[in-house]
C-alpha atoms as a PDB file:
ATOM      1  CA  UNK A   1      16.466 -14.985  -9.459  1.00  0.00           C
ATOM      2  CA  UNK A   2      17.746 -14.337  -5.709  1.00  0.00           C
ATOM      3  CA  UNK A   3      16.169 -10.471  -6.621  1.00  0.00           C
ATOM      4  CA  UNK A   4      12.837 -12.018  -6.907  1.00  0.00           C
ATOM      5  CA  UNK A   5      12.582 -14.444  -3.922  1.00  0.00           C
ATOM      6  CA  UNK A   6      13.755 -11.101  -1.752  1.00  0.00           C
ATOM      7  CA  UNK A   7      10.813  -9.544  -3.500  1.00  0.00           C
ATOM      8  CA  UNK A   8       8.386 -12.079  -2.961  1.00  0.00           C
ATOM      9  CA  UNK A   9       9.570 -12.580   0.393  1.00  0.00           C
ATOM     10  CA  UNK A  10       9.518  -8.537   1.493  1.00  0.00           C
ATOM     11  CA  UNK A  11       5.772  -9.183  -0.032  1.00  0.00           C
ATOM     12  CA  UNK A  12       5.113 -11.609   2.038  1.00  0.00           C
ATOM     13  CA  UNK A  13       6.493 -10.413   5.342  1.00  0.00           C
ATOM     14  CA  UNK A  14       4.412  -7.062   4.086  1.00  0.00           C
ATOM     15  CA  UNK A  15       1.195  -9.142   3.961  1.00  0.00           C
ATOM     16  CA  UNK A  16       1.840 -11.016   7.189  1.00  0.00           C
ATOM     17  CA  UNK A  17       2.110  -7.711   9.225  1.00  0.00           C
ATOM     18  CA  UNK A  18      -1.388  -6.779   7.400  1.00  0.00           C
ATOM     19  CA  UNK A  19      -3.190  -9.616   8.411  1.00  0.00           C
ATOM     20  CA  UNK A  20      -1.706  -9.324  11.940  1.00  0.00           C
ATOM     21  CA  UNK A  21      -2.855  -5.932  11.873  1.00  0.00           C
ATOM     22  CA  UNK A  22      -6.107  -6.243  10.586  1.00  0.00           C
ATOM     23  CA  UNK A  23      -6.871  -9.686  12.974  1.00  0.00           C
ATOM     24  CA  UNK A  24      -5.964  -7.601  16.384  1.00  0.00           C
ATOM     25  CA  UNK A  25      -8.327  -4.357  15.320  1.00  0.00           C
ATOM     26  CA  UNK A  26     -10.993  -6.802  13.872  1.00  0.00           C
ATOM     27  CA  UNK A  27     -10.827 -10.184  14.724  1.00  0.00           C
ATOM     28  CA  UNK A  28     -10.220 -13.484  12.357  1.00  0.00           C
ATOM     29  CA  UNK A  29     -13.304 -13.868  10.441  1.00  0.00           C
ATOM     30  CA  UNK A  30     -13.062 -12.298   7.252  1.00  0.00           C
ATOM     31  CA  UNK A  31     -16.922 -12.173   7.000  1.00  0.00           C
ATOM     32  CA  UNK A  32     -16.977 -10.014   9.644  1.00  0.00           C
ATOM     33  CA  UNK A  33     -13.243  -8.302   9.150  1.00  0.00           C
ATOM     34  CA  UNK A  34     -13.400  -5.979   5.982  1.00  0.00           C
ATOM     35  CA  UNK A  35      -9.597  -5.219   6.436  1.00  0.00           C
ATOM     36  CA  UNK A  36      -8.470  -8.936   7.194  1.00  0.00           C
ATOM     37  CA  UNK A  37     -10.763  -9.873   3.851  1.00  0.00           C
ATOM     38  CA  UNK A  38      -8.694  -7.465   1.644  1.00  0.00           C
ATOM     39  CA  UNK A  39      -5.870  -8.595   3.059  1.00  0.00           C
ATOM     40  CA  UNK A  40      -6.390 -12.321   2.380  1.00  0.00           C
ATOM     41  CA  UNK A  41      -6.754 -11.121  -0.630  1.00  0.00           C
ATOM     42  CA  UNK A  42      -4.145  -9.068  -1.889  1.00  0.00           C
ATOM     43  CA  UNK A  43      -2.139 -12.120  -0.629  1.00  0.00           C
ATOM     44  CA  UNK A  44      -4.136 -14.916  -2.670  1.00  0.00           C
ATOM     45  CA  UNK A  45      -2.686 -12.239  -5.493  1.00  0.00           C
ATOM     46  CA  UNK A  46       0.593 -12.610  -5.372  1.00  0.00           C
ATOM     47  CA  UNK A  47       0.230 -16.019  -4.406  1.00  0.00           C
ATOM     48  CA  UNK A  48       1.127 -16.675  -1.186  1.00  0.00           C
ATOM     49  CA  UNK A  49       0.831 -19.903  -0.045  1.00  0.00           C
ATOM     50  CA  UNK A  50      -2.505 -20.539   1.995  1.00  0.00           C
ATOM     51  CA  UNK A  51      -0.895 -21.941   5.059  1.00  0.00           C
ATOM     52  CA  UNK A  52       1.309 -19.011   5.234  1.00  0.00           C
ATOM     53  CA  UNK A  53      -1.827 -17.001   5.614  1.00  0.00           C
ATOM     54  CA  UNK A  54      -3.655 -19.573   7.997  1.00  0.00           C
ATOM     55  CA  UNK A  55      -0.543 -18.916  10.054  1.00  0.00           C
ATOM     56  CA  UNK A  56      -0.407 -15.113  10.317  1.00  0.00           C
ATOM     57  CA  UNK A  57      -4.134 -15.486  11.565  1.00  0.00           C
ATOM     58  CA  UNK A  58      -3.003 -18.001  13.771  1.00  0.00           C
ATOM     59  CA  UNK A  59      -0.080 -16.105  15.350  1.00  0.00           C
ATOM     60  CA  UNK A  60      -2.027 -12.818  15.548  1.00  0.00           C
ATOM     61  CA  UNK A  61      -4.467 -14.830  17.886  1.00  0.00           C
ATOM     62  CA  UNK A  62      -2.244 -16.343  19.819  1.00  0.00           C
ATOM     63  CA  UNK A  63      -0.852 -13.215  20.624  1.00  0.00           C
ATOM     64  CA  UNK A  64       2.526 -15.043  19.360  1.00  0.00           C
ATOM     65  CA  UNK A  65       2.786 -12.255  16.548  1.00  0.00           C
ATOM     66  CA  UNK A  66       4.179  -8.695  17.621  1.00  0.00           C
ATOM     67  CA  UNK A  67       1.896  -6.256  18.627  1.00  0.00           C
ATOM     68  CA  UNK A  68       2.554  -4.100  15.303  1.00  0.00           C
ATOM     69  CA  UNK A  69       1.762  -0.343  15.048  1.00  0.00           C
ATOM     70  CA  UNK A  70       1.351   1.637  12.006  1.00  0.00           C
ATOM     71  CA  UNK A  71       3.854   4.673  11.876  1.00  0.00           C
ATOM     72  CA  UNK A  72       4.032   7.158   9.315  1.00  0.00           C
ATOM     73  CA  UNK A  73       7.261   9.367   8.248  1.00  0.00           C
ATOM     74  CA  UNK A  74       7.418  12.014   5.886  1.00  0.00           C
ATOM     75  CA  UNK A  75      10.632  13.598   4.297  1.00  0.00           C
ATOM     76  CA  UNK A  76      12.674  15.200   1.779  1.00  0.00           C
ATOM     77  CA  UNK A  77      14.907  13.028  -0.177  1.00  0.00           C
ATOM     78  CA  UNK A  78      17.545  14.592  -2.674  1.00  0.00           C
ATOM     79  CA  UNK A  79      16.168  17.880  -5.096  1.00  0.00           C
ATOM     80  CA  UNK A  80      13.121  18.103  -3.131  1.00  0.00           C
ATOM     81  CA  UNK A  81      11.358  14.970  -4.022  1.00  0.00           C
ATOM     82  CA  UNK A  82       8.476  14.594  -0.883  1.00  0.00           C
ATOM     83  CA  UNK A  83       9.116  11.079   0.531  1.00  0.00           C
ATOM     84  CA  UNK A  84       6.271   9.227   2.575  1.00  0.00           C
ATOM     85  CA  UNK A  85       6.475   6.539   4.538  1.00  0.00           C
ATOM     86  CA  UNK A  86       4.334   3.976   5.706  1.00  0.00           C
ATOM     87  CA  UNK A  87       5.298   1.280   8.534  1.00  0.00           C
ATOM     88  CA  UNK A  88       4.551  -1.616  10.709  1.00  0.00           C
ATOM     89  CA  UNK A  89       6.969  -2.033  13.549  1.00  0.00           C
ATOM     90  CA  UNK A  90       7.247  -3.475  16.858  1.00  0.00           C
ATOM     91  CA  UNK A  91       9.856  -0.904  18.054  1.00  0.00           C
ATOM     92  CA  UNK A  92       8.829   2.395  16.673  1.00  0.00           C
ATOM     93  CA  UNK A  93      12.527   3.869  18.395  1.00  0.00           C
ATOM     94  CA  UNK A  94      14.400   1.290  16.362  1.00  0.00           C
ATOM     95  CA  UNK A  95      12.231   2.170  12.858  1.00  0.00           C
ATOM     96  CA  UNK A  96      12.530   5.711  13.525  1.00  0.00           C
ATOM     97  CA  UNK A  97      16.059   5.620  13.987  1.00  0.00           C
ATOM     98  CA  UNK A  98      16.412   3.313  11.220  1.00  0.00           C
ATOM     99  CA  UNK A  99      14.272   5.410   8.670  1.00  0.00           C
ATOM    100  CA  UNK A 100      16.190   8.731   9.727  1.00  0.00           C
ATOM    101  CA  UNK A 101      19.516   6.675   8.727  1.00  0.00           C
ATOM    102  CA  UNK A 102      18.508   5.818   5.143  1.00  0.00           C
ATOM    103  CA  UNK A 103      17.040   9.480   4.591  1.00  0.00           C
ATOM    104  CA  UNK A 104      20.547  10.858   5.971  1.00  0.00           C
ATOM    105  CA  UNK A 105      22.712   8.428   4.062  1.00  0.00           C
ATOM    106  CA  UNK A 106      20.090   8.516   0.729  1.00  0.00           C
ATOM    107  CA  UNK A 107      21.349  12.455   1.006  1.00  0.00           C
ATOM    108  CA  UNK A 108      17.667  13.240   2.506  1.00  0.00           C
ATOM    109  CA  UNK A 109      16.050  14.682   5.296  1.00  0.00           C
ATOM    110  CA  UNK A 110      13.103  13.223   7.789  1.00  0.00           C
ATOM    111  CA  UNK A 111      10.763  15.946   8.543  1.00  0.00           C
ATOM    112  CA  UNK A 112       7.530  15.993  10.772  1.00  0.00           C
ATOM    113  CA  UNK A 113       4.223  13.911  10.984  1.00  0.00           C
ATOM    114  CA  UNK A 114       2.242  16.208   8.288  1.00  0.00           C
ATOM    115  CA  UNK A 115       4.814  18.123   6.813  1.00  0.00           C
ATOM    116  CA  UNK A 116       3.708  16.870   3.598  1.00  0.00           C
ATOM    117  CA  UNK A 117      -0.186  17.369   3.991  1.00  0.00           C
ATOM    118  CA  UNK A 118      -0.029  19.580   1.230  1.00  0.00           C
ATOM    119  CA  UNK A 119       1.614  17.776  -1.423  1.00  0.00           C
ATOM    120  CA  UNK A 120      -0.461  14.173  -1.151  1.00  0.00           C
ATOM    121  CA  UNK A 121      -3.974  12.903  -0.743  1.00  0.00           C
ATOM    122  CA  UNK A 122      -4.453   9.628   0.491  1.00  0.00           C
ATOM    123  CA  UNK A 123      -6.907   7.767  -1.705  1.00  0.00           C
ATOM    124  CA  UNK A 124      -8.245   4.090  -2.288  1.00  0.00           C
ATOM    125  CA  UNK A 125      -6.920   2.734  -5.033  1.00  0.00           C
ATOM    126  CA  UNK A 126      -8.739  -0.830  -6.433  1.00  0.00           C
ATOM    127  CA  UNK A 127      -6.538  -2.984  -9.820  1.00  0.00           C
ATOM    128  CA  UNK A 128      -8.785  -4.505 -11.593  1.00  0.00           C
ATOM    129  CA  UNK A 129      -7.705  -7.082 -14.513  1.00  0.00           C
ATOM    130  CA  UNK A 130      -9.559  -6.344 -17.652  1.00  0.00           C
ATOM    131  CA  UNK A 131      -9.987  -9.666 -18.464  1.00  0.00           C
ATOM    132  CA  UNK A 132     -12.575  -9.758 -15.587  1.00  0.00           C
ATOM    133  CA  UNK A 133     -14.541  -7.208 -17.374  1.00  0.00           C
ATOM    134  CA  UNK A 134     -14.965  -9.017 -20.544  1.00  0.00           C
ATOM    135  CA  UNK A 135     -18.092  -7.907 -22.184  1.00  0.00           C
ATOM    136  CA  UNK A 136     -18.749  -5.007 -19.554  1.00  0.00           C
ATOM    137  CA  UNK A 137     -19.125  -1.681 -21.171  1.00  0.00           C
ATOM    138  CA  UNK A 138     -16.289   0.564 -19.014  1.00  0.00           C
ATOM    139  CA  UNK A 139     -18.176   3.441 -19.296  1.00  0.00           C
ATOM    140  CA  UNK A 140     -21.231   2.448 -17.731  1.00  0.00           C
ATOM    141  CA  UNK A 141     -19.159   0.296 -15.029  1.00  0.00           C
ATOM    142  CA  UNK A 142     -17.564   4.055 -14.224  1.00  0.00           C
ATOM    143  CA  UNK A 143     -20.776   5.094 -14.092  1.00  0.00           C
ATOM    144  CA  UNK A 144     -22.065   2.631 -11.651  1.00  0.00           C
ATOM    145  CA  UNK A 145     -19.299   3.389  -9.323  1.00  0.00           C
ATOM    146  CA  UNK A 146     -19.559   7.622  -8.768  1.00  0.00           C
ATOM    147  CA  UNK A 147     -22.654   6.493  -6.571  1.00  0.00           C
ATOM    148  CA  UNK A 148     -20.167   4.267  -4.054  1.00  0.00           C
ATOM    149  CA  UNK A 149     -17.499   6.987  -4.121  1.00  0.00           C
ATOM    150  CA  UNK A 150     -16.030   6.880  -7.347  1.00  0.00           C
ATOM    151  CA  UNK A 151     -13.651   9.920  -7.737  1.00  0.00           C
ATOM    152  CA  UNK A 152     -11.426   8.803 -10.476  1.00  0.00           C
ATOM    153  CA  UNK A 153     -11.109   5.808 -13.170  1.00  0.00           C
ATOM    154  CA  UNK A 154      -8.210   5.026 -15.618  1.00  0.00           C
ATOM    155  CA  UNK A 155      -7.094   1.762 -17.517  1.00  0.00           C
ATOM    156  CA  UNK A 156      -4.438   0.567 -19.891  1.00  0.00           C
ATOM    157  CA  UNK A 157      -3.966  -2.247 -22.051  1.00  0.00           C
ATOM    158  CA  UNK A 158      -4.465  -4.679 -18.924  1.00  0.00           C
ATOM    159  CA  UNK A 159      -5.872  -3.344 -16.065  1.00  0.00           C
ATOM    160  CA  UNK A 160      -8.674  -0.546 -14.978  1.00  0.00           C
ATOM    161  CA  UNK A 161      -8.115   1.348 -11.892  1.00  0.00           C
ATOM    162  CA  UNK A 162     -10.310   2.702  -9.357  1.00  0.00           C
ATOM    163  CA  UNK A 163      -9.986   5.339  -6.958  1.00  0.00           C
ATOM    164  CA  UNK A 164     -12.191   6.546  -4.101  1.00  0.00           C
ATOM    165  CA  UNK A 165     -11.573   9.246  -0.876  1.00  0.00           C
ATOM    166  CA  UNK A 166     -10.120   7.874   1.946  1.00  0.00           C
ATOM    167  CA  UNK A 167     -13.491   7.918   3.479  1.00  0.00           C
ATOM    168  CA  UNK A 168     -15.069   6.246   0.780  1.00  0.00           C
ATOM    169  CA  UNK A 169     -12.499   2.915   0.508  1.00  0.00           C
ATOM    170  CA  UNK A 170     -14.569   0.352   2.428  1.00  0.00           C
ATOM    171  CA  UNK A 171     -17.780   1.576   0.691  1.00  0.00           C
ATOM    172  CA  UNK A 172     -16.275   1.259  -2.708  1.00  0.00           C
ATOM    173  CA  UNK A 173     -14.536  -1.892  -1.446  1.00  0.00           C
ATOM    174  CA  UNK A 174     -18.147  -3.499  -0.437  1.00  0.00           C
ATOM    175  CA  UNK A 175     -19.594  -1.975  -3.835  1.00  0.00           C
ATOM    176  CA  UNK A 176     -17.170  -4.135  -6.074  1.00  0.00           C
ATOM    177  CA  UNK A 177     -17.322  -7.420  -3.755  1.00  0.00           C
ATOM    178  CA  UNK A 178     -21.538  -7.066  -4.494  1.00  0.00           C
ATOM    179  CA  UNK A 179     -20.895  -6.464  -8.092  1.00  0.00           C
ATOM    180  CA  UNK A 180     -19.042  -9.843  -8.010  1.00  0.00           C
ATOM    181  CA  UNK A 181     -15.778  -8.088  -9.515  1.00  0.00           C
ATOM    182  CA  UNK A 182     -12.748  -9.943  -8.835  1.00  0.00           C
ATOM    183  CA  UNK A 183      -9.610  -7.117  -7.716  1.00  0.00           C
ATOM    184  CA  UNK A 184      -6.304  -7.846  -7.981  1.00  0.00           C
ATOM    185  CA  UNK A 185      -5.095  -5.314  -5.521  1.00  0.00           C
ATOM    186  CA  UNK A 186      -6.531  -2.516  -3.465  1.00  0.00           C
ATOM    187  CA  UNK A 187      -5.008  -0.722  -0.923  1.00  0.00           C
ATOM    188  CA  UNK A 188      -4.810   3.225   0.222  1.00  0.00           C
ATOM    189  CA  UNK A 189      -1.626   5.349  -1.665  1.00  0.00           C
ATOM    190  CA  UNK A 190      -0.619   8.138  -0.854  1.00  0.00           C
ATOM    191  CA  UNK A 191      -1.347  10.229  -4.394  1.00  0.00           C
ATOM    192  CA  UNK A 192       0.919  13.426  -5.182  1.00  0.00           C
ATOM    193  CA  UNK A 193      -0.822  16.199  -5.964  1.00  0.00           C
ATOM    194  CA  UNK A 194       2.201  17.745  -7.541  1.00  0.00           C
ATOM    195  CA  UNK A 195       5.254  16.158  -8.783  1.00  0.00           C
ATOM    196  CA  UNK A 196       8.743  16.935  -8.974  1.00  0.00           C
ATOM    197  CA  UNK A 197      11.078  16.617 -12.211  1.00  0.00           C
ATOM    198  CA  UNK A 198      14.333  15.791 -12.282  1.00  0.00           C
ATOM    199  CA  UNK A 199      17.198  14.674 -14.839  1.00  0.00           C
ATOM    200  CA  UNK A 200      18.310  10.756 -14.872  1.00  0.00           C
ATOM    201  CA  UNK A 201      21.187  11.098 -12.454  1.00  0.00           C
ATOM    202  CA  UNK A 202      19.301  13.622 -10.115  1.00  0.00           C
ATOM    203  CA  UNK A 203      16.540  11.317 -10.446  1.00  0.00           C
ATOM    204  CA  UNK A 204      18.745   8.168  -9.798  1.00  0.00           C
ATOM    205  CA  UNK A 205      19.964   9.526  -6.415  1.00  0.00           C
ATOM    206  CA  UNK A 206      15.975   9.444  -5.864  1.00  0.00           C
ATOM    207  CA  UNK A 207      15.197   6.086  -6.571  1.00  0.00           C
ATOM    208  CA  UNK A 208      18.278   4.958  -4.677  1.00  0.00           C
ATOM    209  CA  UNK A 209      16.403   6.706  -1.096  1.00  0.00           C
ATOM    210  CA  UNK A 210      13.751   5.266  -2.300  1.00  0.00           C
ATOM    211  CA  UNK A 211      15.010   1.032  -2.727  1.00  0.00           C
ATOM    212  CA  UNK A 212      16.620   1.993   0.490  1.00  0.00           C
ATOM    213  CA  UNK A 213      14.187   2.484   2.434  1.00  0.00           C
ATOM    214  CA  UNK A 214      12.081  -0.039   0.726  1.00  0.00           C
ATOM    215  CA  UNK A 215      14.489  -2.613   1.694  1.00  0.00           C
ATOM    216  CA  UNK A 216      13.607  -2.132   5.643  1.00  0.00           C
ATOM    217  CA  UNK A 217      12.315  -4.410   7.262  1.00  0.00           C
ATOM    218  CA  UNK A 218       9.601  -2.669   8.775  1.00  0.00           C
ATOM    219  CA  UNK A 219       8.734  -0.486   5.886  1.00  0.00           C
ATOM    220  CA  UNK A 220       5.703  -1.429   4.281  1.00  0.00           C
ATOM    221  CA  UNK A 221       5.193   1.222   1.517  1.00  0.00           C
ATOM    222  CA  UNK A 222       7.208   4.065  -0.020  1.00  0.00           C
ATOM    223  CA  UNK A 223       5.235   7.035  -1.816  1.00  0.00           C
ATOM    224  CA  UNK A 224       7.415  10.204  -3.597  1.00  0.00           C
ATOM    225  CA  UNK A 225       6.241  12.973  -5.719  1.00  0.00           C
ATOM    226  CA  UNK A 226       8.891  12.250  -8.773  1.00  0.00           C
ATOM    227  CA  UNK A 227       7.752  12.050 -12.123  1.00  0.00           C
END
């Protein structure tokens, strides 16, 4: 139980930093705010409590919020598994120092900004619950997508995913509020284009890196090339 409050919280202090984000480059009116909308959003999703939202806006405002900056690290962590790393910090020497500590101790290495332009391709990437697409036909709702951007479209028992080009994210993101189609999440991954395998204990001392430096504080995503 305690797992999943840390969770939700970590989700929620995730979110926060978004909105913060997304209100200083932007402003607070979602109309107007394509980044802040997404990010209300993705946190009416996991159901975070409204006020907790109306607060980040708030603070980001009043300037009362820290003055976040997005900071990305790329690495090796054990058997050559490509770690990247996306944060939101107020102190980029404290999370640098902090992320080169959990890639040291996790038996990894941090490398340099772009080291691992070859080996991941940032895309959109848009959840959509089935259920919301009752009585669409998927193929033609692929179809009506390539035209905003569409460059790849895959679904399982529950949910369909989207994904677009980097470049193509707010288009796509504008295409599916028109369409009236309800996402669960969308945000922009870091997709290998190659991936790494490993054995379970090999692939263990991966994972481990990786819940490390998931549990940062100012670590707001982890992406790794192992299968």
């Amino acid at each position: 139980m305690f797992a999943r409050f840390d969770r939700m919280a970590k989700q929620f202090t995730k979110l926060g930093k978004e909105i913060a984000i997304a209100v200083k480059m932007s402003g607070e009116n979602p109309d107007y705010n394509p980044r802040l909308r997404l990010a209300i959003q993705n946190a009416k999703n996991v159901n975070m409590p409204k006020d907790r939202v109306d607060a980040a806006i708030k603070r980001a405002i009043s300037k009362t919020e820290g003055d976040y900056e997005e900071v990305r690290y790329e690495g090796y962590a054990p058997h050559g598994v490509g770690v990247v790393v996306e944060t939101a910090t107020d102190n980029p020497t404290r999370t640098v120092a902090n992320v080169r500590m959990h890639f040291n101790k996790g038996g990894g290495s941090l490398g340099k900004t772009g080291s691992l332009d070859f080996n991941f391709t940032r895309k959109g990437v848009f959840k959509i619950a089935k259920s919301t697409l009752a009585g669409k036909d998927l193929d033609e709702f692929e179809f009506e997508l390539i035209d905003h951007g569409l460059e790849d479209f895959a679904f399982d028992e529950e949910d369909v995913y989207v994904y677009s080009a980097f470049t193509d994210f707010g288009q796509m993101q504008k295409a599916l509020e028109d369409m009236k189609i309800e996402v669960v999440n969308a945000e922009l991954q870091y997709i290998p284009n190659s991936y790494v395998d490993l054995d379970e204990a090999q692939a263990q001392e991966v994972l481990d890196l990786v819940e490390r430096l998931e549990g940062d504080d100012d670590v707001q995503n982890v992406y790794h090339n192992l299968r």
